[in-house]
Protein backbone atom coordinates (compact mmCIF):
# COMPACT_ATOMS: atom_id res chain seq x y z
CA UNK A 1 17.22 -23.16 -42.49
CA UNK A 2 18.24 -24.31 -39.22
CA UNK A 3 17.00 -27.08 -37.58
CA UNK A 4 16.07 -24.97 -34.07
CA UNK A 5 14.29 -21.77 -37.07
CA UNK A 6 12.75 -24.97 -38.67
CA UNK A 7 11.37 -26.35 -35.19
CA UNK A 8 10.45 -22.60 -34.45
CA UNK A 9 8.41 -22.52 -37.44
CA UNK A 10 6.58 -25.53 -37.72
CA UNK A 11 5.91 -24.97 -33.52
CA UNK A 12 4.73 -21.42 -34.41
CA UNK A 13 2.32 -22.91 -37.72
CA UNK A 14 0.62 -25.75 -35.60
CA UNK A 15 -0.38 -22.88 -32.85
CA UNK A 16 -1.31 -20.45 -35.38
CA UNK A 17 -3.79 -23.24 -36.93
CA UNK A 18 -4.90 -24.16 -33.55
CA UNK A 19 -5.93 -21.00 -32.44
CA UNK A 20 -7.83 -20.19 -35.61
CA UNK A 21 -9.67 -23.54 -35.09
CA UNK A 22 -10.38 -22.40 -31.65
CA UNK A 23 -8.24 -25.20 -30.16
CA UNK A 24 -5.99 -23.29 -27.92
CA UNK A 25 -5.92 -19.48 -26.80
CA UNK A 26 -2.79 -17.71 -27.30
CA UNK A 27 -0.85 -16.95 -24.10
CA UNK A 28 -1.23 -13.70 -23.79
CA UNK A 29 -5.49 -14.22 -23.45
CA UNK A 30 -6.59 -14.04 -20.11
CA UNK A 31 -8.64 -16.40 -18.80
CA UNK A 32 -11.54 -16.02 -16.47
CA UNK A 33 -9.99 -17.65 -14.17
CA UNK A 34 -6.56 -15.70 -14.67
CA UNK A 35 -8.62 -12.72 -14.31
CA UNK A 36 -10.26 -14.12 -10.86
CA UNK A 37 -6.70 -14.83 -9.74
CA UNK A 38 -5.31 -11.40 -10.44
CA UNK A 39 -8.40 -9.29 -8.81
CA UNK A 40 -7.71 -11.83 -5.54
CA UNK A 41 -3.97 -10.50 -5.56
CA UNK A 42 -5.04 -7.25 -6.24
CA UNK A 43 -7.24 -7.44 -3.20
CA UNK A 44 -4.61 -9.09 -0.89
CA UNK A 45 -2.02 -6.70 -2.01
CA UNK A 46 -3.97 -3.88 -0.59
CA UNK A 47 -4.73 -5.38 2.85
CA UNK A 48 -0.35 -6.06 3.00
CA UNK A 49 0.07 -2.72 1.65
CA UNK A 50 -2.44 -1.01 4.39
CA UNK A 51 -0.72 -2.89 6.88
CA UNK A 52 2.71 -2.08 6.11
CA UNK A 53 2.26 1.36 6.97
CA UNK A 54 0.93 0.60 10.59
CA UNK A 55 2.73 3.28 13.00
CA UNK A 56 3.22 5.85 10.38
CA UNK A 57 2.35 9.45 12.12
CA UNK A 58 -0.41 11.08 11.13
CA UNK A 59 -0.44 14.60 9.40
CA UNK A 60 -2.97 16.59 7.52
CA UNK A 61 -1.74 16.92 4.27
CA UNK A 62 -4.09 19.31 1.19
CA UNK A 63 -4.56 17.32 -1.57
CA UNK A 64 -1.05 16.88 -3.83
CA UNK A 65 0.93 17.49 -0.40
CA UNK A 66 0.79 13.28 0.09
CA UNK A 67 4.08 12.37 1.75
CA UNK A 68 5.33 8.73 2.57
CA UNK A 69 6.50 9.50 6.04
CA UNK A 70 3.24 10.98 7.39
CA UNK A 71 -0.48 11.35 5.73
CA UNK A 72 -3.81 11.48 6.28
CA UNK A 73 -6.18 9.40 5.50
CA UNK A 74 -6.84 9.84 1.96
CA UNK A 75 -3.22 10.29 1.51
CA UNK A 76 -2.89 7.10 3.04
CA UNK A 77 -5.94 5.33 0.65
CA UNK A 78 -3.72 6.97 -2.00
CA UNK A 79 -0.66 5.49 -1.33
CA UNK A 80 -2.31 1.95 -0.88
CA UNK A 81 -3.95 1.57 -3.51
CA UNK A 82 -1.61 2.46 -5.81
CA UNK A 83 1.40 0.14 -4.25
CA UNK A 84 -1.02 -2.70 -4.35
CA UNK A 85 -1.87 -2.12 -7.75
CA UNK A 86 1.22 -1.26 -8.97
CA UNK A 87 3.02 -4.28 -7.39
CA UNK A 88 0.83 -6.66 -8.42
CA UNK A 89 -0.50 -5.53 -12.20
CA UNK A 90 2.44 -3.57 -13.19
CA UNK A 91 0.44 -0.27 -13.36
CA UNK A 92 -0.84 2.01 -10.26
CA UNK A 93 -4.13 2.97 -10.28
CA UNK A 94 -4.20 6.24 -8.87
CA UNK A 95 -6.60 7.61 -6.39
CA UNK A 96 -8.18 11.32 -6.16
CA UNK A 97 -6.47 13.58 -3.72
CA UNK A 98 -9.87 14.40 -1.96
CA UNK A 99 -12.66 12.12 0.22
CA UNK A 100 -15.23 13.02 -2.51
CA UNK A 101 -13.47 12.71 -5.56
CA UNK A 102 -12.48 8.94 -4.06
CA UNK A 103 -15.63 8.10 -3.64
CA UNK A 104 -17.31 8.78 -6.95
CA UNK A 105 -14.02 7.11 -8.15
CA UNK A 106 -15.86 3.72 -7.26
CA UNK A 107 -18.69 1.74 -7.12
CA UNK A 108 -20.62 1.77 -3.61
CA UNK A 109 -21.49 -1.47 -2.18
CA UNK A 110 -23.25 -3.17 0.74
CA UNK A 111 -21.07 -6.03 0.39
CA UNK A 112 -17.83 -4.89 1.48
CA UNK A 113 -14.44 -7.01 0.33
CA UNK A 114 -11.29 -6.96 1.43
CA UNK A 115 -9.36 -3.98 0.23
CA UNK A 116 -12.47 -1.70 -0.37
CA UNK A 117 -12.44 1.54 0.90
CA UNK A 118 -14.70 2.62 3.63
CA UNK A 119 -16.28 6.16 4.49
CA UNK A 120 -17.81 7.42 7.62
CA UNK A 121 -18.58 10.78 9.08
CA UNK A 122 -16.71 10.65 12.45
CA UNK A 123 -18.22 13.75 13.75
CA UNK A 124 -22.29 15.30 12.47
CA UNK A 125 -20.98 18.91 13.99
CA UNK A 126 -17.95 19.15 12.99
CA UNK A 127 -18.90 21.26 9.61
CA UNK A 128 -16.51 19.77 6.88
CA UNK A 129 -17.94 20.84 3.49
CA UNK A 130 -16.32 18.21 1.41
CA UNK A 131 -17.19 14.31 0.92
CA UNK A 132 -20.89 15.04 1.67
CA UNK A 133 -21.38 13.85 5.33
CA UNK A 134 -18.15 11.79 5.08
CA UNK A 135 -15.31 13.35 7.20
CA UNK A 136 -12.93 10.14 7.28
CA UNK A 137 -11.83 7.10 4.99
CA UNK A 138 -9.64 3.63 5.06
CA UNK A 139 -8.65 0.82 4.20
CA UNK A 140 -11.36 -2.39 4.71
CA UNK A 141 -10.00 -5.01 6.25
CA UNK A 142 -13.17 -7.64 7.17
CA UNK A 143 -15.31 -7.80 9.34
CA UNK A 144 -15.22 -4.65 11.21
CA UNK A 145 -11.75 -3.57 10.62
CA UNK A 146 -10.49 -1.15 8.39
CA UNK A 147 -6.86 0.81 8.85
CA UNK A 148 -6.85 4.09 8.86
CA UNK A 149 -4.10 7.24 9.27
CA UNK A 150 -6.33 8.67 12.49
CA UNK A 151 -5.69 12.12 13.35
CA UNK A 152 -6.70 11.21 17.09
CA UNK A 153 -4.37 8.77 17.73
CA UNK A 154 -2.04 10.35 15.88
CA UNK A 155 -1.03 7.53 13.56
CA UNK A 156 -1.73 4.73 11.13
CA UNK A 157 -3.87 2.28 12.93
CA UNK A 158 -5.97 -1.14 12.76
CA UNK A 159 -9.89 0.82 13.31
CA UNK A 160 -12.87 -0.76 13.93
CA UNK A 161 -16.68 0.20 12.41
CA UNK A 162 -19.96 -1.44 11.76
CA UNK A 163 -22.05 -1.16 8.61
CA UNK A 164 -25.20 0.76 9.87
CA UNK A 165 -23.66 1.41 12.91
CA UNK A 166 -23.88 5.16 14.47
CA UNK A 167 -21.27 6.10 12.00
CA UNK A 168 -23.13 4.89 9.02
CA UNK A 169 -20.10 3.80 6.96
CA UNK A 170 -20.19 3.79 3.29
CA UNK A 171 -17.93 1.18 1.40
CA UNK A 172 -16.59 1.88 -2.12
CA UNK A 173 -15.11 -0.74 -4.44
CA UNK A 174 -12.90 1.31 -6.46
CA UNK A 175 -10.53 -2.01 -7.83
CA UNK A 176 -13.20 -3.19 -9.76
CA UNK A 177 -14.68 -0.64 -12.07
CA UNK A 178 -11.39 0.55 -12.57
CA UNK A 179 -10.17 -3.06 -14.10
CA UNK A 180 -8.86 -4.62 -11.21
């Protein structure tokens, strides 16, 4: 044998024995910590993600239409989330193409984070059957910005909205119960 195999193995015995005495965690376990880490780059990967697309135009796209040049706002929580996700973890989690189907895709919360997703019906009248009340979604940014592709202004832009405001906004972790 030669000397590097025979350093190999007797490196490769003493962490075998370790581990089985509980001693030392092989590398590939996660830690708590590791784990703490990864959701916090998840979460700032999201807020640089939303903001690189600041300026994009807005267009209405249906569903599996989602382009990369123009969207609407759940293209644009689409495309987010799953660069962020992607970038960071190596796989993409990937959103549902409509306002509903991204909302039951989470976990609501009254404790919005960073990189959450926020809903809010924009208009009472305007008689949009889908998402419940909810007409609109984005991208939480803290306190009470969130960026959004806005058909009004035509574009992808830093928003602003208040939890119990006038809108009622709902937020919607959807990183976490999906492993994130």
């Amino acid at each position: 044998m030669k000397p590097s195999s025979a350093r190999r193995t007797v490196v490769g015995a003493a962490v075998a024995l370790l581990t089985a005495a509980g001693l030392a965690t092989p590398a590939s376990a996660a830690t708590d910590s590791d784990l703490t880490a990864q959701a916090s780059a998840v979460r700032n990967a999201v807020v640089n993600a939303a903001k690189s697309y600041l300026g994009l135009p807005y267009r209405y796209a249906t569903g599996w239409t989602c382009s990369r040049q123009a969207m609407d706002c759940e293209c644009f929580n689409r495309n987010v989330i799953w660069d962020a996700t992607a970038r960071v973890t190596g796989r993409g989690l990937q959103l549902n193409y409509w306002l509903q189907g991204q909302i039951n895709q989470g976990r609501r919360t009254t404790n919005p984070r960073p990189g959450d997703l926020v809903f809010w019906n924009t208009d009472p009248n305007d008689g949009i059957p889908y998402g419940g009340d909810y007409d609109h979604t984005g991208i939480y940014i803290g306190g009470t910005t969130v960026i959004d592709a806005n058909a009004v202004a035509g574009r992808v832009r830093y928003d602003t909205t208040t939890l119990g405001g006038s809108y009622r906004p709902i937020y919607v972790d959807v990183l976490t119960p999906n492993g994130y």
